[in-house]
C-alpha atoms as a PDB file:
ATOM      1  CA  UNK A   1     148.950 112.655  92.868  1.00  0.00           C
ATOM      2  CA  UNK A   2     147.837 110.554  95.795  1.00  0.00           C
ATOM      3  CA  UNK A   3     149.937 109.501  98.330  1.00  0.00           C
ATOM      4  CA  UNK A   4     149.533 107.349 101.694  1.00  0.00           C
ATOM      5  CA  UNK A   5     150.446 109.588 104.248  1.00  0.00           C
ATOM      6  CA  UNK A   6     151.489 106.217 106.666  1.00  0.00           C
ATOM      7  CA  UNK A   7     153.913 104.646 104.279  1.00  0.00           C
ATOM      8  CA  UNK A   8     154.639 107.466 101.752  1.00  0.00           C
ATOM      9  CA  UNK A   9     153.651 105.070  98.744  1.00  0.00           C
ATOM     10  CA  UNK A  10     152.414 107.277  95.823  1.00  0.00           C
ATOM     11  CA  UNK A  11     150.762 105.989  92.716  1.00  0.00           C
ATOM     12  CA  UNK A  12     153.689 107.056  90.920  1.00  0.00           C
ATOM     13  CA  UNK A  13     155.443 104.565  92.535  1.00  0.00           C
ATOM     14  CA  UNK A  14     152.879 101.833  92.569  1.00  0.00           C
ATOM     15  CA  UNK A  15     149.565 102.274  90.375  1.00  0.00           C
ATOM     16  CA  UNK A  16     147.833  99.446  91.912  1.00  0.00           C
ATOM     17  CA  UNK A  17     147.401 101.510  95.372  1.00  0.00           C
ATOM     18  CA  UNK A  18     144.104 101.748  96.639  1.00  0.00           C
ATOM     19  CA  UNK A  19     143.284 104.833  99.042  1.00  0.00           C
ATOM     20  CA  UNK A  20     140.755 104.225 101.485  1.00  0.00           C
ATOM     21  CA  UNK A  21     139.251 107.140 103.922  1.00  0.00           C
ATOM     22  CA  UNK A  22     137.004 106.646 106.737  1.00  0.00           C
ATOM     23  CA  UNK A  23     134.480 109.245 108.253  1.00  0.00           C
ATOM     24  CA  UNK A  24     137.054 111.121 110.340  1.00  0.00           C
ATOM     25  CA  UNK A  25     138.553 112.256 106.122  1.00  0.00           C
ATOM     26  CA  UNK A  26     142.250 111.204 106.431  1.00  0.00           C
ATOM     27  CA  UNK A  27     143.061 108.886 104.005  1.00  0.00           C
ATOM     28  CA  UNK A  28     144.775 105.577 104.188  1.00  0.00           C
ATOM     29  CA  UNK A  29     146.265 102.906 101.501  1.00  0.00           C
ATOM     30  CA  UNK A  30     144.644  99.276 101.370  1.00  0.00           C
ATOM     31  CA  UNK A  31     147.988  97.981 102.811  1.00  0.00           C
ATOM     32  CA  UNK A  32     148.014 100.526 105.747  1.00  0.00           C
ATOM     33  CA  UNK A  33     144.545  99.826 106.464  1.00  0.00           C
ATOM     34  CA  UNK A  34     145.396  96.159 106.601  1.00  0.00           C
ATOM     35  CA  UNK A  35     148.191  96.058 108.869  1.00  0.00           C
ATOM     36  CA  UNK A  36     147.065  98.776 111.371  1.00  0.00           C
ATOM     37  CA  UNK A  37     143.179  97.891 111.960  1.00  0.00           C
ATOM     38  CA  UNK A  38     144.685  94.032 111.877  1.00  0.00           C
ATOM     39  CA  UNK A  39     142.502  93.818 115.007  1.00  0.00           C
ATOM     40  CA  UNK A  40     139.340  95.527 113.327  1.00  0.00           C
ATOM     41  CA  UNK A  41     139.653  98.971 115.283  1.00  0.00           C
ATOM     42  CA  UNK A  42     142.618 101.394 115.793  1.00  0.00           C
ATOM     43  CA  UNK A  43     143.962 104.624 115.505  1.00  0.00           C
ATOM     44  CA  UNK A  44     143.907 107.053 112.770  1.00  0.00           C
ATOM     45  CA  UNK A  45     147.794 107.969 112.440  1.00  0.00           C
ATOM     46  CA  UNK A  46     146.740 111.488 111.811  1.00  0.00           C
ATOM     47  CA  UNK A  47     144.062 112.920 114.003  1.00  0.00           C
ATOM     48  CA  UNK A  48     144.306 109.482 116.648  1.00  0.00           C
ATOM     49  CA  UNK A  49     140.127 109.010 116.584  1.00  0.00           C
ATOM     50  CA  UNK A  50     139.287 105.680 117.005  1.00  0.00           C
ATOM     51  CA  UNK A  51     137.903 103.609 113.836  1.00  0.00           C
ATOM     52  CA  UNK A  52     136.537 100.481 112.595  1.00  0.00           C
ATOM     53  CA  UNK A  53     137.970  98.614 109.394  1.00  0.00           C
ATOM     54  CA  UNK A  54     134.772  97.940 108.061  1.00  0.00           C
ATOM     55  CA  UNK A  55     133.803 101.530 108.029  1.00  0.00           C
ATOM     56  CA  UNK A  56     136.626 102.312 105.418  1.00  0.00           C
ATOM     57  CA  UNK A  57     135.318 103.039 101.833  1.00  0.00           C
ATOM     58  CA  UNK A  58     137.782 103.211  98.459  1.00  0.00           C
ATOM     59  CA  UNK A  59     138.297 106.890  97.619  1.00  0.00           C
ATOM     60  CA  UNK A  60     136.674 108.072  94.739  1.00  0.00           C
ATOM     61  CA  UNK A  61     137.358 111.807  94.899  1.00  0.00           C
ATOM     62  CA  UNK A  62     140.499 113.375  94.850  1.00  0.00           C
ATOM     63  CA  UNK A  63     139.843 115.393  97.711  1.00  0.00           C
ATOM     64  CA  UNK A  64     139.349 113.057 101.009  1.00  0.00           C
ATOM     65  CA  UNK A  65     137.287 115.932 102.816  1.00  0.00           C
ATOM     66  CA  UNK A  66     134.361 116.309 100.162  1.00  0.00           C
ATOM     67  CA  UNK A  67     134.738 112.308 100.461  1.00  0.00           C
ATOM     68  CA  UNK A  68     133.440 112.648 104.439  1.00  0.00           C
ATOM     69  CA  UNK A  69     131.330 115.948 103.310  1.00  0.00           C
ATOM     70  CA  UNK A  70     129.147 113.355 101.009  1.00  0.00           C
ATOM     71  CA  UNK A  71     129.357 110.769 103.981  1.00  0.00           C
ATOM     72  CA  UNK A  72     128.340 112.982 106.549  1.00  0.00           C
ATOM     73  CA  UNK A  73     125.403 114.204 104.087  1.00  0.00           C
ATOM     74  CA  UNK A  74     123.705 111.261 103.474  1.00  0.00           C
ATOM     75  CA  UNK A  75     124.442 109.919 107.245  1.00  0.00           C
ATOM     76  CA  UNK A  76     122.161 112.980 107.710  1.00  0.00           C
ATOM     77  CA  UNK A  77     120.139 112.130 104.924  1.00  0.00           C
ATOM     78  CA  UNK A  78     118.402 108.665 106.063  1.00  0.00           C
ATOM     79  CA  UNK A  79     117.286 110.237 109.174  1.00  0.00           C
ATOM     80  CA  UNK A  80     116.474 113.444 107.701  1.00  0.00           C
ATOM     81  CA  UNK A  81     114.145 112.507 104.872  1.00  0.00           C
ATOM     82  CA  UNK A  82     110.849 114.185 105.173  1.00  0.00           C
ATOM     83  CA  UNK A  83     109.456 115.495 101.973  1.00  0.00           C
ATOM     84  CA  UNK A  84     107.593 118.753 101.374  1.00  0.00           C
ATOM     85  CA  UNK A  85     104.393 116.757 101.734  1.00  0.00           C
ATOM     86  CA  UNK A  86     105.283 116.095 105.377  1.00  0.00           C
ATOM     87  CA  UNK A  87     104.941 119.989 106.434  1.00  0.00           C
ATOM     88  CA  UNK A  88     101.616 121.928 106.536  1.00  0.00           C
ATOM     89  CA  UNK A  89     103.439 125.076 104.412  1.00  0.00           C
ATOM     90  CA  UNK A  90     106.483 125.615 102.705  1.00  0.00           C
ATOM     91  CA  UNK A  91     107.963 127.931 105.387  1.00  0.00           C
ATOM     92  CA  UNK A  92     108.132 124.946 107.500  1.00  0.00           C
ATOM     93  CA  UNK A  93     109.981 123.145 104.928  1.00  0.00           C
ATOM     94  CA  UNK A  94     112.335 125.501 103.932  1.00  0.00           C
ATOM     95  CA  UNK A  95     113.162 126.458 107.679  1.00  0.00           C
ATOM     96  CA  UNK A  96     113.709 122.285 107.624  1.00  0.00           C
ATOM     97  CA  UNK A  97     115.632 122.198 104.710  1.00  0.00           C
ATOM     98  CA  UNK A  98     117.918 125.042 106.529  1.00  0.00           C
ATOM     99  CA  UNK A  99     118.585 123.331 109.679  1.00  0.00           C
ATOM    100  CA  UNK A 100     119.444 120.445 107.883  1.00  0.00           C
ATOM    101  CA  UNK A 101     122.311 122.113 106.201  1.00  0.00           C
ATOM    102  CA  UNK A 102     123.619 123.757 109.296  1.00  0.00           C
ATOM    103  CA  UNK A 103     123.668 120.197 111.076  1.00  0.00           C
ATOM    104  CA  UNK A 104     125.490 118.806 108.158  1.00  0.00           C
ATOM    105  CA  UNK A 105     128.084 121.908 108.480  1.00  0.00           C
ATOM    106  CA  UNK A 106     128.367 122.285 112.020  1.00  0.00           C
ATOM    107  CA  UNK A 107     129.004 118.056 111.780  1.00  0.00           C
ATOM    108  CA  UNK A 108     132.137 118.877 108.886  1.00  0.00           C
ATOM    109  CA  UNK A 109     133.134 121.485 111.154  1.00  0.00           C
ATOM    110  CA  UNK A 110     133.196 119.615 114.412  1.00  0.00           C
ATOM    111  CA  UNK A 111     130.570 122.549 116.039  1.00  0.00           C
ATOM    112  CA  UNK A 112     128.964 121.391 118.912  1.00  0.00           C
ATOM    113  CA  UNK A 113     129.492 117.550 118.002  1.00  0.00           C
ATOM    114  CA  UNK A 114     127.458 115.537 120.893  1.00  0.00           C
ATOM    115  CA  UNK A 115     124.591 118.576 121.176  1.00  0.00           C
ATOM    116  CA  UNK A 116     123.853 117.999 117.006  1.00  0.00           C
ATOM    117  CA  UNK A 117     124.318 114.073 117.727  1.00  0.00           C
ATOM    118  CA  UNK A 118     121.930 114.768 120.778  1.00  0.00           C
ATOM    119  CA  UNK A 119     119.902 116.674 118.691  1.00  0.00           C
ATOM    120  CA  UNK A 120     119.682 113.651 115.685  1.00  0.00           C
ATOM    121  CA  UNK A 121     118.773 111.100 117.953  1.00  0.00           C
ATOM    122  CA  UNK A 122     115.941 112.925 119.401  1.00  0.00           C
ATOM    123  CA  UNK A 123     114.536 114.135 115.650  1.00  0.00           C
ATOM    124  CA  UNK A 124     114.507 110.179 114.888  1.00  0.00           C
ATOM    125  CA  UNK A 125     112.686 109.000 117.894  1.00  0.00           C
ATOM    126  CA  UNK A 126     110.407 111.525 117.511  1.00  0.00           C
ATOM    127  CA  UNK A 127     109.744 110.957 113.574  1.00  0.00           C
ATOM    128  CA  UNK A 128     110.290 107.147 113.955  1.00  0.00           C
ATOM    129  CA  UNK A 129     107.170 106.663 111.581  1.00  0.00           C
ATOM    130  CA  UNK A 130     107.560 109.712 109.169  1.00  0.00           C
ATOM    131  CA  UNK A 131     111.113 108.418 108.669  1.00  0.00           C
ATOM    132  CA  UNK A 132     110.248 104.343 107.937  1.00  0.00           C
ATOM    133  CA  UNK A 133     107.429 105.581 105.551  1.00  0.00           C
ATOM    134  CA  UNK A 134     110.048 108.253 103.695  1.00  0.00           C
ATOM    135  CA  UNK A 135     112.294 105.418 103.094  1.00  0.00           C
ATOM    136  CA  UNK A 136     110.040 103.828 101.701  1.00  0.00           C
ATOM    137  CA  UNK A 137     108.796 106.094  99.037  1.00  0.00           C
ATOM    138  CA  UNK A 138     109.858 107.861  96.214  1.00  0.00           C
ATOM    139  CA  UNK A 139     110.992 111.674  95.503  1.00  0.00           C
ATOM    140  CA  UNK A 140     110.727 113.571  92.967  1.00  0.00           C
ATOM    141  CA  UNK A 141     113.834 113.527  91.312  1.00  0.00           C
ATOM    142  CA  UNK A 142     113.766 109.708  92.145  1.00  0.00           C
ATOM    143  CA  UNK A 143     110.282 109.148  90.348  1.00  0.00           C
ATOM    144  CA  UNK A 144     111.864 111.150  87.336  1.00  0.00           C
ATOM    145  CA  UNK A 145     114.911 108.615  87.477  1.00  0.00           C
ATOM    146  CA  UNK A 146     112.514 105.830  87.250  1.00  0.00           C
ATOM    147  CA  UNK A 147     110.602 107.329  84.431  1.00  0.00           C
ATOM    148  CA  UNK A 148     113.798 108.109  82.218  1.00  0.00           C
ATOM    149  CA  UNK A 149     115.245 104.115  82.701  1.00  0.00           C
ATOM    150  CA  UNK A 150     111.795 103.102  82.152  1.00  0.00           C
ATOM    151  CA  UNK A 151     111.822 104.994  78.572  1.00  0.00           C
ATOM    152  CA  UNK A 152     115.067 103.967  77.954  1.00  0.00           C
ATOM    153  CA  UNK A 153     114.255 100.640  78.349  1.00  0.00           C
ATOM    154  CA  UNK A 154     111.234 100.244  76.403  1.00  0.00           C
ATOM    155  CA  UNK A 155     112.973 102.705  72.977  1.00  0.00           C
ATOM    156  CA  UNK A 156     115.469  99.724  73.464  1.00  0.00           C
ATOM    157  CA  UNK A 157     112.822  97.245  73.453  1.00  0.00           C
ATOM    158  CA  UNK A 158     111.211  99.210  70.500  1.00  0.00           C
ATOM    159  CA  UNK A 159     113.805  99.356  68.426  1.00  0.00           C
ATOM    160  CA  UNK A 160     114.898  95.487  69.008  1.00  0.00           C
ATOM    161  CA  UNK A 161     111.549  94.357  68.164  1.00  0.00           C
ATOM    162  CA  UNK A 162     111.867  96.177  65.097  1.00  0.00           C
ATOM    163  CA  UNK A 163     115.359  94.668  64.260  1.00  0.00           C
ATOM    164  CA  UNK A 164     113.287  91.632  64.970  1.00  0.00           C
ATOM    165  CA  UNK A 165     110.576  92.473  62.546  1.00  0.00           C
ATOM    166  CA  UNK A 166     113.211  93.475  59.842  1.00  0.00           C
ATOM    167  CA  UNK A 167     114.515  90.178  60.271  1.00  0.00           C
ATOM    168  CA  UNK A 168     111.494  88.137  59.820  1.00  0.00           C
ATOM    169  CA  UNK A 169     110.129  90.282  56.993  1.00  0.00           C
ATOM    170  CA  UNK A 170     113.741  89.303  54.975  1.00  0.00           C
ATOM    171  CA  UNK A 171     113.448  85.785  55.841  1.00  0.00           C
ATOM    172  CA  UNK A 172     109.929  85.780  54.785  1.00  0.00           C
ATOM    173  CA  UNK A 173     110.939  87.200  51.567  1.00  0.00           C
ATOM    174  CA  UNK A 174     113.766  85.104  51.052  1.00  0.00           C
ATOM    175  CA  UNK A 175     111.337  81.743  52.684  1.00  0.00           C
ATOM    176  CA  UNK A 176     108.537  83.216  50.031  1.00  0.00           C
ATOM    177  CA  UNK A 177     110.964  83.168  47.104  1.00  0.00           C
ATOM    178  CA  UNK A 178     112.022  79.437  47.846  1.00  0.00           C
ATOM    179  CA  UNK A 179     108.673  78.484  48.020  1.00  0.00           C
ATOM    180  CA  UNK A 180     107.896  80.244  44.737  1.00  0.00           C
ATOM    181  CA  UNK A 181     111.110  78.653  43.048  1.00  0.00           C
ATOM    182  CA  UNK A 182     109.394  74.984  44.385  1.00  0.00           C
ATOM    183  CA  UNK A 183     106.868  75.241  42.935  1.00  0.00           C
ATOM    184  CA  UNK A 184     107.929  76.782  39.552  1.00  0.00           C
ATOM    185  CA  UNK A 185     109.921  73.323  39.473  1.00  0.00           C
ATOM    186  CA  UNK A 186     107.595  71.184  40.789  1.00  0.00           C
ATOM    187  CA  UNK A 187     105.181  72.235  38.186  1.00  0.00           C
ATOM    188  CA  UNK A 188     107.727  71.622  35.509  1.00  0.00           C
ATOM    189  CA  UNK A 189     109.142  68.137  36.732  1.00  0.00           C
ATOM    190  CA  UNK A 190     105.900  66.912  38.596  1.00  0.00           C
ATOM    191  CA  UNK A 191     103.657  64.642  36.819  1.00  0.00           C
ATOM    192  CA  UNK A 192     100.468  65.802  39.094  1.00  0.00           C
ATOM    193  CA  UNK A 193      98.262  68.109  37.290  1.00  0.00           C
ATOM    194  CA  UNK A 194      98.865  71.432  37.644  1.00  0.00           C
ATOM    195  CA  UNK A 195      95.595  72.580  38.929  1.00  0.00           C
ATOM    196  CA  UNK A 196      95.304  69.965  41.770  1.00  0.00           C
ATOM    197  CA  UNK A 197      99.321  71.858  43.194  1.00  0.00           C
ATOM    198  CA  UNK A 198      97.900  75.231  42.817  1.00  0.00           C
ATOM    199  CA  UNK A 199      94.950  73.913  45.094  1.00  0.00           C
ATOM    200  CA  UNK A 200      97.440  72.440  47.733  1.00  0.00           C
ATOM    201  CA  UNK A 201      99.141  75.934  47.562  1.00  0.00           C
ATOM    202  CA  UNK A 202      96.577  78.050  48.295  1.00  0.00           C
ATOM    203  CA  UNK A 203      95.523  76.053  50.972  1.00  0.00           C
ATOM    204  CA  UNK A 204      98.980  76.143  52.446  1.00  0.00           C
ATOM    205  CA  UNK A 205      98.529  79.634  52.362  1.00  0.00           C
ATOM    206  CA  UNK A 206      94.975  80.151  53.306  1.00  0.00           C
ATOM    207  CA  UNK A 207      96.074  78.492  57.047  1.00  0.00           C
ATOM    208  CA  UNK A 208      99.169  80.456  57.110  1.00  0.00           C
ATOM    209  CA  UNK A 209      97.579  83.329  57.114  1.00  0.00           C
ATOM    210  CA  UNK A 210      94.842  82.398  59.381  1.00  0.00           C
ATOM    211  CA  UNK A 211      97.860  81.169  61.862  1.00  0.00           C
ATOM    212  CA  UNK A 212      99.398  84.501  61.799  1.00  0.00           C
ATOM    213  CA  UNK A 213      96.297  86.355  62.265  1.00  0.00           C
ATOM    214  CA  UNK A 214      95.529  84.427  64.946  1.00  0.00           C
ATOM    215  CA  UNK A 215      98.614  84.618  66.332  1.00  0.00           C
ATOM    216  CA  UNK A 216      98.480  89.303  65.882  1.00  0.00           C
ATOM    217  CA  UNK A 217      95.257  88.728  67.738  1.00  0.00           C
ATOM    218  CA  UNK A 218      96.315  87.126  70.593  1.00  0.00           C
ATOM    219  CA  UNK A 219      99.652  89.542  70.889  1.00  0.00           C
ATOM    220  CA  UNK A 220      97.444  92.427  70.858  1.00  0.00           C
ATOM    221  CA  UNK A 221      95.153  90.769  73.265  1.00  0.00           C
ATOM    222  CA  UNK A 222      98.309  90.824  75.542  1.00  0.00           C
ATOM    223  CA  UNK A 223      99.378  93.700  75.213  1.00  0.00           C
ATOM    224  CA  UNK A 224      95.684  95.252  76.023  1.00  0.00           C
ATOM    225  CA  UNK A 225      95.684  93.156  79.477  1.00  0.00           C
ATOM    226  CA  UNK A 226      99.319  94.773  80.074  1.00  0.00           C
ATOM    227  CA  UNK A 227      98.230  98.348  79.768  1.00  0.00           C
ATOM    228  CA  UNK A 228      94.958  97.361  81.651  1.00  0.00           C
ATOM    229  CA  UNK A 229      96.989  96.298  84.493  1.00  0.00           C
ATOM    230  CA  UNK A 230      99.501  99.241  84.564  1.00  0.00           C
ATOM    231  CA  UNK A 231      96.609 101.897  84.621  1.00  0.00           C
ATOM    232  CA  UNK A 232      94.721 100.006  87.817  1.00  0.00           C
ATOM    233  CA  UNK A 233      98.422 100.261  89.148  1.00  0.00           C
ATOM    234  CA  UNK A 234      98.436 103.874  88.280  1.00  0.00           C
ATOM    235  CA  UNK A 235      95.197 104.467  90.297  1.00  0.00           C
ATOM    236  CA  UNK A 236      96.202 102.785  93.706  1.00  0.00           C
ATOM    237  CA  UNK A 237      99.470 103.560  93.309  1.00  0.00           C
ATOM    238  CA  UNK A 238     100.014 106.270  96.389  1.00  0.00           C
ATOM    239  CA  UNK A 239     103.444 108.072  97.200  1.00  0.00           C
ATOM    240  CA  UNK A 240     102.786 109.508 100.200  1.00  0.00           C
ATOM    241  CA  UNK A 241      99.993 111.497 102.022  1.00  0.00           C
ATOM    242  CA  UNK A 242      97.661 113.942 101.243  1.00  0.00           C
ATOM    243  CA  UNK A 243      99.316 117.492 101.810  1.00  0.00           C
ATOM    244  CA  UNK A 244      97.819 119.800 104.020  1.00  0.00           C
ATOM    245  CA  UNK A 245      97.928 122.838 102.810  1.00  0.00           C
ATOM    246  CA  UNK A 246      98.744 125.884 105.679  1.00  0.00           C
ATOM    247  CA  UNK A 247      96.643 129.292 105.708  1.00  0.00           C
ATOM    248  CA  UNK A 248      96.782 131.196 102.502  1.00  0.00           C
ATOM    249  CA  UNK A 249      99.294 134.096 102.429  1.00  0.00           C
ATOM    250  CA  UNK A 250      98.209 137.581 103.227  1.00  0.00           C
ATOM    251  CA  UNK A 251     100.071 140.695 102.583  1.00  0.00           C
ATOM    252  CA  UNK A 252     100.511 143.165 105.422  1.00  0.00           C
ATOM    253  CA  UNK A 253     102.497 145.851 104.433  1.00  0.00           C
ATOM    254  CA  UNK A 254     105.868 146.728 106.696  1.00  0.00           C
ATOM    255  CA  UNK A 255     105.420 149.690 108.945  1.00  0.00           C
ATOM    256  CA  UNK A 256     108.352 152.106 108.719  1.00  0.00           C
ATOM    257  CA  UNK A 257     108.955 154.008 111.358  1.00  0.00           C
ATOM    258  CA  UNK A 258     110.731 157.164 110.611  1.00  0.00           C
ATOM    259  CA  UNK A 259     110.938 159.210 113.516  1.00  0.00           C
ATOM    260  CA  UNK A 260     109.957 162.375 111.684  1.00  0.00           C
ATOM    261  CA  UNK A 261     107.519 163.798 109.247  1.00  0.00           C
ATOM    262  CA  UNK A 262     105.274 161.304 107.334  1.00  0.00           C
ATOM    263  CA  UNK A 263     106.104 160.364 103.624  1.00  0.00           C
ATOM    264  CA  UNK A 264     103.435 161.111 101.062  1.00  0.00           C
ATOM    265  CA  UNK A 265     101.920 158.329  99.250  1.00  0.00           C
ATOM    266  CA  UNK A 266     103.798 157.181  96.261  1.00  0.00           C
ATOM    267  CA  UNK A 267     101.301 157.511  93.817  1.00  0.00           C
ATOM    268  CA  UNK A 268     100.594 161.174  94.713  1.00  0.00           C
ATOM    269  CA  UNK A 269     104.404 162.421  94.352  1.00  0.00           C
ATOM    270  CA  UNK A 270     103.966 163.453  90.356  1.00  0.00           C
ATOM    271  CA  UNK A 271     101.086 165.227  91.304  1.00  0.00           C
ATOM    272  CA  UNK A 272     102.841 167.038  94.556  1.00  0.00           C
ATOM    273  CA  UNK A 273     105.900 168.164  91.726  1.00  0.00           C
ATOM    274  CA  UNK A 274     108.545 166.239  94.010  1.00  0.00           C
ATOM    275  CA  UNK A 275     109.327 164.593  90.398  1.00  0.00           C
ATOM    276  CA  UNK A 276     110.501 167.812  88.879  1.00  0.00           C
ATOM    277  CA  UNK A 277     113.505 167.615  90.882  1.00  0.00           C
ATOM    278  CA  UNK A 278     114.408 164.036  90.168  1.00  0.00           C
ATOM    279  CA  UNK A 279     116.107 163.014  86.817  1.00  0.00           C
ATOM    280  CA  UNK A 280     113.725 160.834  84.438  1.00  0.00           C
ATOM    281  CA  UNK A 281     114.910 157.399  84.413  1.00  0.00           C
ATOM    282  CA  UNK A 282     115.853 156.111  81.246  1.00  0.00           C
ATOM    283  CA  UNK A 283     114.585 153.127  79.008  1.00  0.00           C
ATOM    284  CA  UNK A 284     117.391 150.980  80.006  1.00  0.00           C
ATOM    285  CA  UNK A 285     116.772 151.582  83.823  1.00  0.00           C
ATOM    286  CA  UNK A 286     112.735 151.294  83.483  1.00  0.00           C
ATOM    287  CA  UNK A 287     113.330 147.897  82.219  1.00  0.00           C
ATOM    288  CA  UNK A 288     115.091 146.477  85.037  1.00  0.00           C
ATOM    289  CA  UNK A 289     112.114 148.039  87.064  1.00  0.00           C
ATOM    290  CA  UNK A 290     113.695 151.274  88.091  1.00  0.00           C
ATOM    291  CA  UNK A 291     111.068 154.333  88.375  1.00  0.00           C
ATOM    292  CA  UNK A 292     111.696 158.189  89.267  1.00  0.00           C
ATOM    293  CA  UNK A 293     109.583 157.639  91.847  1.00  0.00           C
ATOM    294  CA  UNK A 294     111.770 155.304  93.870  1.00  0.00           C
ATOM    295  CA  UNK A 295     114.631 157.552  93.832  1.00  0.00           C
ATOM    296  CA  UNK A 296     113.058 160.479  94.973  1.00  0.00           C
ATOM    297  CA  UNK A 297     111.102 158.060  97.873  1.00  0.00           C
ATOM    298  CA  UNK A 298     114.376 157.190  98.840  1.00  0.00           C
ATOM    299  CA  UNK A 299     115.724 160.741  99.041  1.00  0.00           C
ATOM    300  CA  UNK A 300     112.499 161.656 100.932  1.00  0.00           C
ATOM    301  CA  UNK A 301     113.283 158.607 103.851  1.00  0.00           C
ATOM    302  CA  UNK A 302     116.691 160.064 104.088  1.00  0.00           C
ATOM    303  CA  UNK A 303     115.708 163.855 104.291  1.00  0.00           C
ATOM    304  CA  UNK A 304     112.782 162.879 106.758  1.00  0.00           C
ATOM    305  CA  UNK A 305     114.429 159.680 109.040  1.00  0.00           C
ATOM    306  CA  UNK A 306     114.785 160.678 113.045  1.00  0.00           C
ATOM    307  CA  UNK A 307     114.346 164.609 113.074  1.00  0.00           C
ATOM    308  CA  UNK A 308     111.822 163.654 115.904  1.00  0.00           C
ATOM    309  CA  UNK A 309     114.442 162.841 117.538  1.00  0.00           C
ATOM    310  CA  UNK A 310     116.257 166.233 117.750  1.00  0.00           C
END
């Protein structure tokens, strides 16, 4: 249960408290907050940093410190915001990504507080334009956001148009059947001759028809232009810049230095019989990628490792 730890008011006690917490993660009450940043900066009671009233924020979490983890990440976050497309290979990104994370932690942790802030001030001035551009784009996950509401959105759309359609189709039926009845008692009661209504009521019909086609034609028309419009949207539509791709990777295989007697190959150890002295790995182990031969190149390392040395 939350409780101020100013006034000692719990929402036990009074279930209309609001808990506010500021970037320093030591929660406050509304009331609290009111009466000691009267002046729009004081204090904290607990940890005695200086803070602004305006930066306060309603607590959403029960646990105030993931509350300034999550404000301290995305404080990080508008400066930090280069995508993968800004780095020529994904080592550079991923060593990115990681120093990110330890500036966020050594921030929570209050490591080296002015050298990080030092540190943040020159990454912005020095990615001014990366930075604006990023904020101006969409990620990933973002564009995938975007894409889901936009289903959403038109399934709703789909599915009221065909309420819509339901609709009209019974009230054509039902305006169909009054029309019918009409004329079924016009004929009866009517002194006109019978052929000369018929005449009037196909002709009624004959333009309600063309009205309607008309009226599909110039919906579909519409709908054409709409889907013309989104695909020349599609084509100039540009998220960001070209990625330039780094050197492709190639393999080098680690040199290990033993100290000692060198290892035979690994494909020549059945044929050497250093096998016949290991036990066969079983099916279970071979499918988790386990071979004979590993085990006895590991005893081999082992046996072999520094006797230069002696």
């Amino acid at each position: 249960m939350r409780e101020c730890p100013k006034c000692k008011t719990k929402e036990y006690n009074n279930r209309a408290m609001v808990m506010m917490v500021n970037e320093c993660g030591h929660p406050l009450c509304k009331n609290c907050v009111d009466n000691i940043f009267a002046r729009n900066a004081g204090p904290c009671p607990t940890c005695q940093k200086t803070l602004k009233k305006s930066s306060f924020w309603e607590q959403t979490l029960d646990d105030p410190m993931m509350e300034r983890e999550n404000f301290i990440r995305g404080r990080v976050r508008k400066t930090y915001n280069l995508k993968q497309d800004d780095f020529a290979s994904l080592c550079e990104y991923n060593d990115y990504l990681e120093r990110v994370e330890t500036i966020v932690y050594s921030l929570i942790d209050g490591i080296d507080v002015e050298a990080i802030e030092a540190e943040i001030l020159r990454f912005k001035d020095e990615h001014h334009d990366q930075i604006d551009r990023n904020r101006r784009r969409m990620d990933e996950d973002q564009m995938w956001i975007e894409a889901q509401l936009r289903e959403e959105k038109e399934m709703h759309k789909r599915l009221q148009i065909s309420r819509e359609e339901q609709k009209a189709v019974e009230a054509a039926k039902m305006e169909a059947k009054k029309k019918r009845d009409a004329i079924i008692n016009e004929l009866k009661e009517s002194n006109t001759h019978a052929e000369i209504i018929l005449d009037r009521v196909r002709k009624e019909q004959i333009e309600r028809e063309m009205a309607e086609r008309e009226e599909e034609l110039r919906i579909k028309a519409q709908e054409k232009h709409e889907r013309e419009q989104r695909r020349l949207q599609a084509q100039t539509m540009s998220f960001g810049p070209v990625r330039q791709m780094g050197k492709p990777y190639h393999h080098v295989p680690p040199q290990l230095t033993l100290n000692g007697p060198l290892l035979p190959p690994v494909e020549h150890l059945e044929g050497l019989g250093y096998l016949q002295y290991i036990r066969q790995a079983s099916n279970r182990r071979l499918a988790g990628g386990y071979t004979s031969a590993l085990g006895c190149m590991r005893a081999l390392t082992e046996a072999r490792v520094d006797l230069f040395a002696f």
